[in-house]
C-alpha atoms as a PDB file:
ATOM      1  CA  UNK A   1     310.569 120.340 137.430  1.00  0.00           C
ATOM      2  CA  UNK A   2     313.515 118.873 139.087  1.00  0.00           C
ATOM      3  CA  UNK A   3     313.087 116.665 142.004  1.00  0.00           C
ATOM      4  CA  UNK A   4     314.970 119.284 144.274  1.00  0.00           C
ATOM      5  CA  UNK A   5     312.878 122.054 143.140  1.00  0.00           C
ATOM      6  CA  UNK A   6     309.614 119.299 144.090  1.00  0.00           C
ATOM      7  CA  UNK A   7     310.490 118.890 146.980  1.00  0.00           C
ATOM      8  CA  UNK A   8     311.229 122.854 148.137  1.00  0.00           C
ATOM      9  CA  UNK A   9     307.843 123.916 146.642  1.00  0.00           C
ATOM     10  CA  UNK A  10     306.368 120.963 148.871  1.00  0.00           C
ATOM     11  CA  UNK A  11     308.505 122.163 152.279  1.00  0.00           C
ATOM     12  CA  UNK A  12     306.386 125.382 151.425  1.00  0.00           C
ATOM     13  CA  UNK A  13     303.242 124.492 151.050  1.00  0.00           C
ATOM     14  CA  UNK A  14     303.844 122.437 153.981  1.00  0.00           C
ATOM     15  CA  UNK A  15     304.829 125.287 156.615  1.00  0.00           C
ATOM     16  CA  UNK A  16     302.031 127.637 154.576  1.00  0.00           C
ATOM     17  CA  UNK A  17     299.197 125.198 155.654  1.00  0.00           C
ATOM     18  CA  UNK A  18     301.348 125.033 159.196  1.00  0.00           C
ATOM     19  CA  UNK A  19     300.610 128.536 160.113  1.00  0.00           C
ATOM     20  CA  UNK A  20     297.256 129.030 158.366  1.00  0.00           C
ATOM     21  CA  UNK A  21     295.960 125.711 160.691  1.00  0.00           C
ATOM     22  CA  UNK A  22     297.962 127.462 164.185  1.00  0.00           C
ATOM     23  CA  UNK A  23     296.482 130.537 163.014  1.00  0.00           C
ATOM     24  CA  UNK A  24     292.728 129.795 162.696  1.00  0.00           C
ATOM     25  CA  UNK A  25     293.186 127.567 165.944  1.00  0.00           C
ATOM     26  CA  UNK A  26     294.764 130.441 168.252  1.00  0.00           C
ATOM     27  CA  UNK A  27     292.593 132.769 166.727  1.00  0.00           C
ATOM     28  CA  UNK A  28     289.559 130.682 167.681  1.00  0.00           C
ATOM     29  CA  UNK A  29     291.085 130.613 170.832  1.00  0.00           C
ATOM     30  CA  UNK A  30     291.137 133.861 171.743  1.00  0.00           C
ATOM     31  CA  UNK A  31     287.608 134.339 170.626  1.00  0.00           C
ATOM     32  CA  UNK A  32     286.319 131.727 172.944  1.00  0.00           C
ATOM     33  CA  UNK A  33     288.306 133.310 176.177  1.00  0.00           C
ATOM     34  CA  UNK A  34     286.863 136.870 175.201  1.00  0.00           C
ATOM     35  CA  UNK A  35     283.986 135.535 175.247  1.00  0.00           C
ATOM     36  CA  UNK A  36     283.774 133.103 178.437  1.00  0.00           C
ATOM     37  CA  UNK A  37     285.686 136.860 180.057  1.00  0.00           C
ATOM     38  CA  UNK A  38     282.188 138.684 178.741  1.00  0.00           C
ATOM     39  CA  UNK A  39     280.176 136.142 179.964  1.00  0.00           C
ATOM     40  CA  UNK A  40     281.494 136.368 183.624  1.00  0.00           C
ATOM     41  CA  UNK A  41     281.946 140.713 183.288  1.00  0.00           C
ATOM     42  CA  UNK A  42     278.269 140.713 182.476  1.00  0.00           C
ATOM     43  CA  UNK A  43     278.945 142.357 178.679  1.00  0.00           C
ATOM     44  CA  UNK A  44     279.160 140.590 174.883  1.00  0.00           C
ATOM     45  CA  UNK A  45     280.456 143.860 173.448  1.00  0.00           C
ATOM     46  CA  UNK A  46     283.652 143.612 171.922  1.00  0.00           C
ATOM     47  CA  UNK A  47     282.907 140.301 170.081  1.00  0.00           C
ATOM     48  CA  UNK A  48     279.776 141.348 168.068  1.00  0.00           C
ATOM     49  CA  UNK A  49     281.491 141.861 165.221  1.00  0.00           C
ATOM     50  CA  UNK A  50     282.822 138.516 165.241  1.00  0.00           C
ATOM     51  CA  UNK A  51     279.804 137.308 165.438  1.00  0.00           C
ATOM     52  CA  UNK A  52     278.233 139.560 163.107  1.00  0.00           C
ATOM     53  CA  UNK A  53     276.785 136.692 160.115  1.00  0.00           C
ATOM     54  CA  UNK A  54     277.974 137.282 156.355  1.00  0.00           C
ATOM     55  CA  UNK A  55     276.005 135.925 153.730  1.00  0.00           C
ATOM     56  CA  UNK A  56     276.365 132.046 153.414  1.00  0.00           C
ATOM     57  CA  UNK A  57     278.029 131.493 156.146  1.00  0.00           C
ATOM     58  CA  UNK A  58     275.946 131.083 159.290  1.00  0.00           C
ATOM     59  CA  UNK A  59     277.474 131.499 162.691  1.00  0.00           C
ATOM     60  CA  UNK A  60     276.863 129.075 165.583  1.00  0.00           C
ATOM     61  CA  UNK A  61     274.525 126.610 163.051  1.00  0.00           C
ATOM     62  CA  UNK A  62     272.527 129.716 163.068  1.00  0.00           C
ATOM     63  CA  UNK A  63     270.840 131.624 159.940  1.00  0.00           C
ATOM     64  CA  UNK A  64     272.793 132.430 156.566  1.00  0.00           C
ATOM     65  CA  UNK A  65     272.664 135.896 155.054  1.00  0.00           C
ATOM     66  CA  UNK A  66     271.041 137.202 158.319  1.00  0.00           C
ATOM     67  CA  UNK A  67     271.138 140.694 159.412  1.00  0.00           C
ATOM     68  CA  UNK A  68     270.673 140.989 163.535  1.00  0.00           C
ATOM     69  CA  UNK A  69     269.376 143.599 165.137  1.00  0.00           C
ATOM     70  CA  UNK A  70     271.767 145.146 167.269  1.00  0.00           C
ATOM     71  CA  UNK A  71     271.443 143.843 170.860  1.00  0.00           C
ATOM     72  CA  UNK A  72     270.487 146.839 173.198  1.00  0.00           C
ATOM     73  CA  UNK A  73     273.367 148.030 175.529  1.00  0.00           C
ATOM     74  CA  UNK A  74     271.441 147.352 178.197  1.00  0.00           C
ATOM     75  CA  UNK A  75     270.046 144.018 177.346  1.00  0.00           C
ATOM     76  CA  UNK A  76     271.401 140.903 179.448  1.00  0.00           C
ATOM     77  CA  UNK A  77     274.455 138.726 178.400  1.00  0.00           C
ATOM     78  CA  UNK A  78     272.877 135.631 176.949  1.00  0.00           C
ATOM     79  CA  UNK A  79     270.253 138.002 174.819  1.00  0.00           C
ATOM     80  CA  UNK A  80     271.956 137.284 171.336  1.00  0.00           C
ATOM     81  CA  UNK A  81     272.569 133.376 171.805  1.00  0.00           C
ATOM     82  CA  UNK A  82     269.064 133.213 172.972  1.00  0.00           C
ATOM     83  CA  UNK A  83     267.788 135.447 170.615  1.00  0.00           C
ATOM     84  CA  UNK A  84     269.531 133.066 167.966  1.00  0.00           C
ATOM     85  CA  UNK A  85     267.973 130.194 169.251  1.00  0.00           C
ATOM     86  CA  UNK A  86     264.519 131.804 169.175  1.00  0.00           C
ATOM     87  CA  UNK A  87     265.028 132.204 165.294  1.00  0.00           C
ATOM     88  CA  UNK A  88     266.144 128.807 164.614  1.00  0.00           C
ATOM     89  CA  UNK A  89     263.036 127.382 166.605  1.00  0.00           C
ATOM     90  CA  UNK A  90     261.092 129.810 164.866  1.00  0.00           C
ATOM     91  CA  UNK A  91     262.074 128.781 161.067  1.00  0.00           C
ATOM     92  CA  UNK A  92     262.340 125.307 162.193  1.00  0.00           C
ATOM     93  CA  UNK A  93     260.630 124.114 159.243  1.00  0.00           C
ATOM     94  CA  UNK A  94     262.588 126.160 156.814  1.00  0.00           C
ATOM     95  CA  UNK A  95     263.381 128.925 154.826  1.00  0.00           C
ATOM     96  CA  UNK A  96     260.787 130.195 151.718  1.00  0.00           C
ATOM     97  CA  UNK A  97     263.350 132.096 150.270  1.00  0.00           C
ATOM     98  CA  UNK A  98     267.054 133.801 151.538  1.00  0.00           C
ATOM     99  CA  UNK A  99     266.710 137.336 150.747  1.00  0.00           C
ATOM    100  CA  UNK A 100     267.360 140.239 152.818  1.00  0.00           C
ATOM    101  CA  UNK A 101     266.947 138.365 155.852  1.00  0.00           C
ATOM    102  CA  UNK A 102     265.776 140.718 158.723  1.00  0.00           C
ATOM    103  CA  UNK A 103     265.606 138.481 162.019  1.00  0.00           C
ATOM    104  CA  UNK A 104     264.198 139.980 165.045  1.00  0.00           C
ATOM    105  CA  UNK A 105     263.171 139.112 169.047  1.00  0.00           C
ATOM    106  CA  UNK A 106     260.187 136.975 168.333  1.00  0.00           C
ATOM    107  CA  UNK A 107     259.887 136.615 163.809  1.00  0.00           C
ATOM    108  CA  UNK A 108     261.943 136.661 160.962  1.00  0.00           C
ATOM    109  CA  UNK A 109     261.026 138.897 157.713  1.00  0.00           C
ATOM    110  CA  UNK A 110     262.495 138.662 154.091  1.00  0.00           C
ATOM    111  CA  UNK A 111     262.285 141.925 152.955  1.00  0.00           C
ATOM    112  CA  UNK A 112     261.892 142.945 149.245  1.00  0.00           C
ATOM    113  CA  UNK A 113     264.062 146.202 149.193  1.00  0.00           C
ATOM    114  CA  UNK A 114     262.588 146.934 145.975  1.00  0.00           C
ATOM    115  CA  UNK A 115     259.303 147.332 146.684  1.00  0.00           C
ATOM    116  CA  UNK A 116     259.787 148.338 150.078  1.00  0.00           C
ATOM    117  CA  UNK A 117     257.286 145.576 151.511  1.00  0.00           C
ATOM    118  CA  UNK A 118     258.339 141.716 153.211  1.00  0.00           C
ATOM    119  CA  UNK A 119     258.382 139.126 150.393  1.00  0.00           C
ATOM    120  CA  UNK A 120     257.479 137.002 153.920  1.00  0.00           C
ATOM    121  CA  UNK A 121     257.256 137.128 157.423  1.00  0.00           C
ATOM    122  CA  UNK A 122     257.236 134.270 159.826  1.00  0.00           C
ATOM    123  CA  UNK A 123     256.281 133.616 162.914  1.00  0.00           C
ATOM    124  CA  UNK A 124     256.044 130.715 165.618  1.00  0.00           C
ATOM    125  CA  UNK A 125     253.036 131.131 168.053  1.00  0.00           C
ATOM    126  CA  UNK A 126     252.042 129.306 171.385  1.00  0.00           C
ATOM    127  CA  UNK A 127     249.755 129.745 173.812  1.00  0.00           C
ATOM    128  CA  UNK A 128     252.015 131.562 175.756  1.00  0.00           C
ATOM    129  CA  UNK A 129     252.687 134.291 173.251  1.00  0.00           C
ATOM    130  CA  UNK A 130     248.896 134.989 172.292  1.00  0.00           C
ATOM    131  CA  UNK A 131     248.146 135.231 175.680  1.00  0.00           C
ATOM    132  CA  UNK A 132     246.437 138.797 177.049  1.00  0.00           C
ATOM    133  CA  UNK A 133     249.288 140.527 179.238  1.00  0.00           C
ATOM    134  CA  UNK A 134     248.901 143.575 181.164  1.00  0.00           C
ATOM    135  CA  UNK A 135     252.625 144.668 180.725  1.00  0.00           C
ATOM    136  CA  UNK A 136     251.897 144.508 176.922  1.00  0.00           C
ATOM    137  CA  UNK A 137     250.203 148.132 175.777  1.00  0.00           C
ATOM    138  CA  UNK A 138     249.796 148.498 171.906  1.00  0.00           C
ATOM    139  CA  UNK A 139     248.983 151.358 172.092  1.00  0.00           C
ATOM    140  CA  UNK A 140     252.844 152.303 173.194  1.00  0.00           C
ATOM    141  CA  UNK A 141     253.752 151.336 169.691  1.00  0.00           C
ATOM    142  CA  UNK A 142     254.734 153.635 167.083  1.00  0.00           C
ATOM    143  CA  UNK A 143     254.916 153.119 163.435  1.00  0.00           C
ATOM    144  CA  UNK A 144     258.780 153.019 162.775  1.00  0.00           C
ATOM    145  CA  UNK A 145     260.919 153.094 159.307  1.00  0.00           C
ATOM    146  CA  UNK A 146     263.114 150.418 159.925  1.00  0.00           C
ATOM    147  CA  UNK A 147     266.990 151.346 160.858  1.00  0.00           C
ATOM    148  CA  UNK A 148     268.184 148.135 160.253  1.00  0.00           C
ATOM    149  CA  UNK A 149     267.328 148.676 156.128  1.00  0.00           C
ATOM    150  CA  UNK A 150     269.572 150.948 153.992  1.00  0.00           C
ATOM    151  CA  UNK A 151     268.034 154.524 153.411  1.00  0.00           C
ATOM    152  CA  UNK A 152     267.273 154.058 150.193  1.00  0.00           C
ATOM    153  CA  UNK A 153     265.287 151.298 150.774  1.00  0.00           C
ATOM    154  CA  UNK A 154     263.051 152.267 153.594  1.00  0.00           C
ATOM    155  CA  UNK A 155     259.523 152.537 153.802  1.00  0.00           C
ATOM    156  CA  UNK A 156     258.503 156.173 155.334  1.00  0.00           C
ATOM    157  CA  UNK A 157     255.391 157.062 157.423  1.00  0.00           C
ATOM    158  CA  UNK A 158     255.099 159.958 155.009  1.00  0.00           C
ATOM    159  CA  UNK A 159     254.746 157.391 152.537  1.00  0.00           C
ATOM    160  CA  UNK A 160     251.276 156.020 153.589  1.00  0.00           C
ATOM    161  CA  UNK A 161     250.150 159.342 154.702  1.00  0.00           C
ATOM    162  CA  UNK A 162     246.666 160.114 153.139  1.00  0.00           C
ATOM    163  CA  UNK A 163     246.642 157.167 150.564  1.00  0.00           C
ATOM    164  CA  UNK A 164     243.795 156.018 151.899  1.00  0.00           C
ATOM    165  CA  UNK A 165     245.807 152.591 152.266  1.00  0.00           C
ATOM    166  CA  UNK A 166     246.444 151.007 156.127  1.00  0.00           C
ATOM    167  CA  UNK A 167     249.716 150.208 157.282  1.00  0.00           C
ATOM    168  CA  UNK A 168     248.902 146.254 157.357  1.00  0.00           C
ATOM    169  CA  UNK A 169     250.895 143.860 159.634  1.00  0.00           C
ATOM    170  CA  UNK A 170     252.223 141.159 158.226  1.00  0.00           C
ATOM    171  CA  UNK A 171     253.273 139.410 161.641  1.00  0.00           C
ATOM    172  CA  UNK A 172     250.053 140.712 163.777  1.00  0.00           C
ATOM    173  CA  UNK A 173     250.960 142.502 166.540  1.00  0.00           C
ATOM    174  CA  UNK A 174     248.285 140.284 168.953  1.00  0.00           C
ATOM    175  CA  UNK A 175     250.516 137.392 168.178  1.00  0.00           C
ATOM    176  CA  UNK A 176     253.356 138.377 169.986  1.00  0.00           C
ATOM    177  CA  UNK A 177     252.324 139.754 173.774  1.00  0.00           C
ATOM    178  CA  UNK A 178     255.252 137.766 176.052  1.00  0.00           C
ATOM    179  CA  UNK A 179     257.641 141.487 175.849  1.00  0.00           C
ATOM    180  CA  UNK A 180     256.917 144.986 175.000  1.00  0.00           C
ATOM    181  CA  UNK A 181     259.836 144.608 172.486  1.00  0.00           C
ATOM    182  CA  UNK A 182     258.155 141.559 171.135  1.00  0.00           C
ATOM    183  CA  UNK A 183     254.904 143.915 170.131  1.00  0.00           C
ATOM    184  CA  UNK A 184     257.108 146.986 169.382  1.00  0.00           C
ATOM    185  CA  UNK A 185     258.754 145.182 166.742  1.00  0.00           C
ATOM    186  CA  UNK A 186     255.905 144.348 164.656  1.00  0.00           C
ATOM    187  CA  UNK A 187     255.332 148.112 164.660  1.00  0.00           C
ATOM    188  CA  UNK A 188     258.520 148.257 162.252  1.00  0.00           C
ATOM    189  CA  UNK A 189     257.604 149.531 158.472  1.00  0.00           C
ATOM    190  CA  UNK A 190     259.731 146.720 157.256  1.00  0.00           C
ATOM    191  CA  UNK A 191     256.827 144.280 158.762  1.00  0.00           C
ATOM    192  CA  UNK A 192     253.930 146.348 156.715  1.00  0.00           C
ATOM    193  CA  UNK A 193     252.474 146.465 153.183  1.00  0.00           C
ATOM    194  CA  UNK A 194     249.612 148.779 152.494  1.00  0.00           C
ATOM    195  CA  UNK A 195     246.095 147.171 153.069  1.00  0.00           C
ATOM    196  CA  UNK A 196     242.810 148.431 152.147  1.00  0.00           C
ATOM    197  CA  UNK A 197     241.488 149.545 155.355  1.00  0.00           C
ATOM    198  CA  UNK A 198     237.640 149.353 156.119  1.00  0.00           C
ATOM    199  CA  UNK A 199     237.008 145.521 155.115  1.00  0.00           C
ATOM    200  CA  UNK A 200     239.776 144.193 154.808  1.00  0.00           C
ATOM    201  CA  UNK A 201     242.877 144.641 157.324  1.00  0.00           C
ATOM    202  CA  UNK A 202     240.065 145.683 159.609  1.00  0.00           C
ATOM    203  CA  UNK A 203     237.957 143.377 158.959  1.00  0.00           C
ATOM    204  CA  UNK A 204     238.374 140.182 156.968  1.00  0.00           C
ATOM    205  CA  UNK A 205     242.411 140.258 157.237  1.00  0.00           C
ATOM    206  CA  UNK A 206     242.028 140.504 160.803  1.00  0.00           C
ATOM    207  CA  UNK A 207     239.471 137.562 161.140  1.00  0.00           C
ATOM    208  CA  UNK A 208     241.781 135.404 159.231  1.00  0.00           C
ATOM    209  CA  UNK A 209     244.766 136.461 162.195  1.00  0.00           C
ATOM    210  CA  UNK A 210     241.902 135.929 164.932  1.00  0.00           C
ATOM    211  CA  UNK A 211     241.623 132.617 163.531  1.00  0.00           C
ATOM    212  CA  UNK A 212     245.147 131.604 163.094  1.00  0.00           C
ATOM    213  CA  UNK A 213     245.477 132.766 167.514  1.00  0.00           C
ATOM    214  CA  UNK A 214     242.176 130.836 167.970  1.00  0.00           C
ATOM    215  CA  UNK A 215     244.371 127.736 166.890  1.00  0.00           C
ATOM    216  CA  UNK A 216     246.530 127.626 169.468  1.00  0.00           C
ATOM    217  CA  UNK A 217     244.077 126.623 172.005  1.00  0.00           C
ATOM    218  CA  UNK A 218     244.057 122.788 170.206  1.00  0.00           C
ATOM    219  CA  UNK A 219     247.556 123.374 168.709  1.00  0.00           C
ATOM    220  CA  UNK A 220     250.425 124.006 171.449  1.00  0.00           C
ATOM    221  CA  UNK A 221     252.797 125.062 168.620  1.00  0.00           C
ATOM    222  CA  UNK A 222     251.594 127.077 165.353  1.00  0.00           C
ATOM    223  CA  UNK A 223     253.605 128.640 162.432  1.00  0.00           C
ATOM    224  CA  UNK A 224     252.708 131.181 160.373  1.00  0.00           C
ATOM    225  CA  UNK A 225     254.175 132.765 157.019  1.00  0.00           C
ATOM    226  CA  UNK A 226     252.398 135.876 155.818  1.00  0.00           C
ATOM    227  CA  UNK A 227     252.971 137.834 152.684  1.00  0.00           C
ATOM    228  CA  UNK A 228     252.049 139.770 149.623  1.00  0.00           C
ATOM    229  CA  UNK A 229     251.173 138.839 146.060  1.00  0.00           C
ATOM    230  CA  UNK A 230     251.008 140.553 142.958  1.00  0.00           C
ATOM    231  CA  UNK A 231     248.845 138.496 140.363  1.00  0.00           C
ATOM    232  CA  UNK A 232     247.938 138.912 137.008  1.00  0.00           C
ATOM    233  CA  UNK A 233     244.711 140.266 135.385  1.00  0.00           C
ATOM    234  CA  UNK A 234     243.402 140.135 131.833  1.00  0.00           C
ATOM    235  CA  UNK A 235     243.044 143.511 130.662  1.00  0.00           C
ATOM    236  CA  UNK A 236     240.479 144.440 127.933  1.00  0.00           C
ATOM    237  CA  UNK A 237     243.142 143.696 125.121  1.00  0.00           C
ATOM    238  CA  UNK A 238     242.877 140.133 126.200  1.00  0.00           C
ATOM    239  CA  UNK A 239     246.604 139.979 127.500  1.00  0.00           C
ATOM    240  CA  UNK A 240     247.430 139.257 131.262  1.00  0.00           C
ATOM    241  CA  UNK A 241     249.241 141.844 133.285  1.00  0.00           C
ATOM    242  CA  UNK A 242     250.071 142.536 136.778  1.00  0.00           C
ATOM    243  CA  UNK A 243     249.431 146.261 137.780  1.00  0.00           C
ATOM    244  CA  UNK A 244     249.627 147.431 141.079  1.00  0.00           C
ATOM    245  CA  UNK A 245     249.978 150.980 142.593  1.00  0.00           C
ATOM    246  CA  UNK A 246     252.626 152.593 144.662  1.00  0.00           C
ATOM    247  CA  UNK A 247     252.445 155.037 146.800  1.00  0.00           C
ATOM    248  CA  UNK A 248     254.779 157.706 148.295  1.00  0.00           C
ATOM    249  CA  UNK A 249     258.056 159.382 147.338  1.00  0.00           C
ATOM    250  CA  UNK A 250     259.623 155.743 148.191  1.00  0.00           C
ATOM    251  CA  UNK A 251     257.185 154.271 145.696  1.00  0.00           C
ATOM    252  CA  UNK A 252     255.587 151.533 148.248  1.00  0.00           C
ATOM    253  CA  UNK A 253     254.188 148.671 146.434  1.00  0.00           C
ATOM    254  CA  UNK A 254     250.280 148.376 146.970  1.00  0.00           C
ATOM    255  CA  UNK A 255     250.051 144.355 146.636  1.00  0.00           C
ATOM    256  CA  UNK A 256     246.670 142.987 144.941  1.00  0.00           C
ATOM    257  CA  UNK A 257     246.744 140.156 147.466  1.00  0.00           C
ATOM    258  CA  UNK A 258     247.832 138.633 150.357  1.00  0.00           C
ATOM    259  CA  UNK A 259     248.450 135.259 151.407  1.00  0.00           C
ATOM    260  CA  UNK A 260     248.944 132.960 154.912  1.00  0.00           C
ATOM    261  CA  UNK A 261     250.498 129.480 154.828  1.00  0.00           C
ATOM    262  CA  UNK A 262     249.733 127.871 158.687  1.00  0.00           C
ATOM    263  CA  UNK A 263     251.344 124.468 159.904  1.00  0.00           C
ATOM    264  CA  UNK A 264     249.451 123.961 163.302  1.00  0.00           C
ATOM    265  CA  UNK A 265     251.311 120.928 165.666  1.00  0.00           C
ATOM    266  CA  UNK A 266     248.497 118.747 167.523  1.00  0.00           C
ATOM    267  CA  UNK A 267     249.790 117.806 171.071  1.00  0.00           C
ATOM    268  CA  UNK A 268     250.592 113.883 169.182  1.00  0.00           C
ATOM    269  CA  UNK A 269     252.725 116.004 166.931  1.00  0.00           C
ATOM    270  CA  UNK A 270     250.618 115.743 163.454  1.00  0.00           C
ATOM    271  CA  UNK A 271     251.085 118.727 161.447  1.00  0.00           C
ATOM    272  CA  UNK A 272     247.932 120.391 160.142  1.00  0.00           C
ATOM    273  CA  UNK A 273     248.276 122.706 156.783  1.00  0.00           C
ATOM    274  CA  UNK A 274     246.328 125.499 155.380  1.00  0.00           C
ATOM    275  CA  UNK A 275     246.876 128.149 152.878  1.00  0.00           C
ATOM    276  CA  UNK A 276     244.627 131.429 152.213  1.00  0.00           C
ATOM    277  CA  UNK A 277     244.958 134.122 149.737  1.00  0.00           C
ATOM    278  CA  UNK A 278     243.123 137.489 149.732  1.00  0.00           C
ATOM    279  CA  UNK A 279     242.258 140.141 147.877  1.00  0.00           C
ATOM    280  CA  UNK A 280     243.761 143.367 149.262  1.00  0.00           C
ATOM    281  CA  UNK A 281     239.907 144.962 148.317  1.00  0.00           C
ATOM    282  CA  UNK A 282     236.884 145.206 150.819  1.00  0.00           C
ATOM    283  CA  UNK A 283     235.424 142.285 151.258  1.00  0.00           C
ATOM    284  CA  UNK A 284     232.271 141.170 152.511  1.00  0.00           C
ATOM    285  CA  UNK A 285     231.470 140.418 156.787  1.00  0.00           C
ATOM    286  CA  UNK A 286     229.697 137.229 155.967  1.00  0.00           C
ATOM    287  CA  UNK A 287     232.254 135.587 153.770  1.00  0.00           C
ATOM    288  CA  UNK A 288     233.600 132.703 155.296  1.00  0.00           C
ATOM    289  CA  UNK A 289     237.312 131.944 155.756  1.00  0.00           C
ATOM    290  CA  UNK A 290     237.205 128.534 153.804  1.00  0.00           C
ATOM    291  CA  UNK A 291     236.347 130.745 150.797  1.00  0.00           C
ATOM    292  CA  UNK A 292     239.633 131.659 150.568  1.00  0.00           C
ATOM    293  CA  UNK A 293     241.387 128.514 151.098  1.00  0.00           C
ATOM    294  CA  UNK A 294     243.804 127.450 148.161  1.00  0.00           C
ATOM    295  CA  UNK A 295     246.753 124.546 147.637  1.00  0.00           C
ATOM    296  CA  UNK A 296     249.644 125.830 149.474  1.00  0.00           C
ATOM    297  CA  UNK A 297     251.443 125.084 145.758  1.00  0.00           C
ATOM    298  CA  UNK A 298     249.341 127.698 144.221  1.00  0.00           C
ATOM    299  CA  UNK A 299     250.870 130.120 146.352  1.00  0.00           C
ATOM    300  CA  UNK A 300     254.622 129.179 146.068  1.00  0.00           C
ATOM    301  CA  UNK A 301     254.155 129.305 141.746  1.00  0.00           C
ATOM    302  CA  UNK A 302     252.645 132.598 142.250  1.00  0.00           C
ATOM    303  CA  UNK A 303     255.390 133.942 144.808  1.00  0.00           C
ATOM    304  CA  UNK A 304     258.409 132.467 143.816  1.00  0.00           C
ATOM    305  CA  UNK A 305     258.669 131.054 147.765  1.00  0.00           C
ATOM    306  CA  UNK A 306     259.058 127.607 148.854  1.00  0.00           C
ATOM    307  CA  UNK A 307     256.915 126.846 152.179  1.00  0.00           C
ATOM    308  CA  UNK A 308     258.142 124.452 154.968  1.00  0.00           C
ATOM    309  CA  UNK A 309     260.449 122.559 152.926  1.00  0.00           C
ATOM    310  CA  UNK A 310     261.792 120.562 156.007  1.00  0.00           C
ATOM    311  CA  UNK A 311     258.396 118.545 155.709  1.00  0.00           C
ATOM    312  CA  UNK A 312     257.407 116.208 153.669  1.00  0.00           C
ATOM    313  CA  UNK A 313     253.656 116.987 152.262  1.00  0.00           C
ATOM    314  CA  UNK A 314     252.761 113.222 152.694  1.00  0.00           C
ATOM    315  CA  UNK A 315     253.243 113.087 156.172  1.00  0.00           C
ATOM    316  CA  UNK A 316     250.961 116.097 156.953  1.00  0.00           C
ATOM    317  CA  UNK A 317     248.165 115.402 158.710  1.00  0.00           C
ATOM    318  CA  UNK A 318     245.918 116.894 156.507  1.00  0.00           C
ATOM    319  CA  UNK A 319     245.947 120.295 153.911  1.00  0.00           C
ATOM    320  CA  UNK A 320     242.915 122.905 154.468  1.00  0.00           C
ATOM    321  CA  UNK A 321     241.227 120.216 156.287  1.00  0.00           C
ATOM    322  CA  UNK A 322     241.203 117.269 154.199  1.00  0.00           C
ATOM    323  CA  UNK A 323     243.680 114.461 154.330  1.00  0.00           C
ATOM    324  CA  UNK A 324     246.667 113.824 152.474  1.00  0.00           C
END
């Protein structure tokens, strides 16, 4: 290559990067003035797609690969940004896992499209949240197949209908009573897995989410992932398997357990952990909680999750009660 010919192919890539830097910088631009214009007409729409987050590349610091709910027409101007900030303070301490990322008004679910169930749910609880409020009715809620998963992914109503399986929260509906929304969402088929009804999601499951609410009278900040497990059993042959049923036309995973992985703040900031894993079976009144206590590792080898990987295990406090 001559020198004259060097020095043309450099004027080029010169005025390329030019106009791709002006570019990006007036296009930025005008994205910020649409938006300080919403902000003062009352309205975001109009930039929402612009906002909308692809995978790996968060928006804002926010989430990657998330998939937001779309904000209700009616809803106020700062509802996404603050409903962005609510996730990030919810996953504060990190992400098990990235897929299918499902973020809503007060938790976060990954949901496992293929067997129609979360792979986890998380949630942040205070005080506040747990707290009984009259302008919070459950019993307004309606079990919903979730619109913001493809069709042919979907969990259906029809699908749990005379099973003999419970549609079992994952984030418990008592945990979140600050909005209607708050408690409607939880109602959302993406946020179930079936549950064996009459002791267990009755009974024991729902002692274990009494418990975790009963925390946050000594713990001003507690959070919560909840999700299934499918573990293996020796069959009569002597070899391990893991069998589970389905149910349904959408072929709805029936887990074998379930598990909860707590980090409860004390008001000096220590960080309490504990880990529990059921079995999605009937189970009986009188056994205790602790029974059911396990390493939080246990549960990531067996789920393929990571658990609150923005702290270090040393400087917990303690793990199912004892110290580290």
């Amino acid at each position: 290559m001559t020198a004259k010919t060097f020095l043309k192919s450099l004027q080029v890539a010169a005025i390329a990067g030019v106009s791709y830097y002006a570019g990006t910088v007036i296009e930025r631009k005008q994205i910020l003035q649409e938006i300080h214009h919403n902000d003062k007409t009352g309205s975001l729409h109009g930039i929402s797609e612009k906002l909308t987050a692809k995978p790996c590349l968060p928006i804002f610091g926010t989430i990657s690969a998330a998939t937001l709910v779309p904000a209700d027409n009616t809803s106020q101007p700062a509802l996404e940004y603050r409903k962005l900030s609510r996730i990030s303070e919810i996953m504060k301490y990190g992400y098990p896992g990235m897929d299918q990322i499902l973020s809503y008004s007060d938790f976060v679910v990954s949901y496992d499209r293929r067997n129609r169930v979360p792979h986890w749910v998380f949630e942040h609880i205070t005080p506040e949240s747990v707290r009984s409020n009259n302008n919070v009715d459950r019993s307004k809620c309606n079990f919903t197949p979730d619109p913001n998963v493809h069709p042919f992914f979907r969990a259906d109503n029809s699908d749990y209908k005379r099973s003999g399986f419970d549609r079992g929260h994952m984030a418990a509906a008592g945990n979140h009573r600050i909005e209607q929304k708050h408690c409607d969402e939880t109602f959302y088929l993406s946020n179930m897995a079936p549950q064996v009804g009459e002791g267990f999601n009755r009974d024991s499951w729902n002692r274990l989410e009494r418990y975790v609410r009963k925390l946050t009278k000594d713990h001003p900040n507690v959070y919560i992932c909840t999700g299934p497990l499918y573990l293996p059993r020796k069959e009569d042959d002597g070899k391990m398997y893991i069998k589970y049923q389905v149910l349904g036309a959408n072929t709805v995973a029936v887990p074998t357990h379930f598990f909860k992985v707590i980090v409860a703040e004390t008001p000096d900031k220590q960080l309490k952990m504990e880990a529990y894993v059921m079995p999605n079976q009937k189970i009986a009144d009188e056994t205790p909680l602790q029974v059911f206590q396990v390493r939080p590792e246990v549960i990531e080898r067996a789920a393929g999750l990571l658990f609150f990987t923005n702290i270090q295990r040393t400087k917990l406090a303690s793990i199912n009660g004892k110290k580290v």
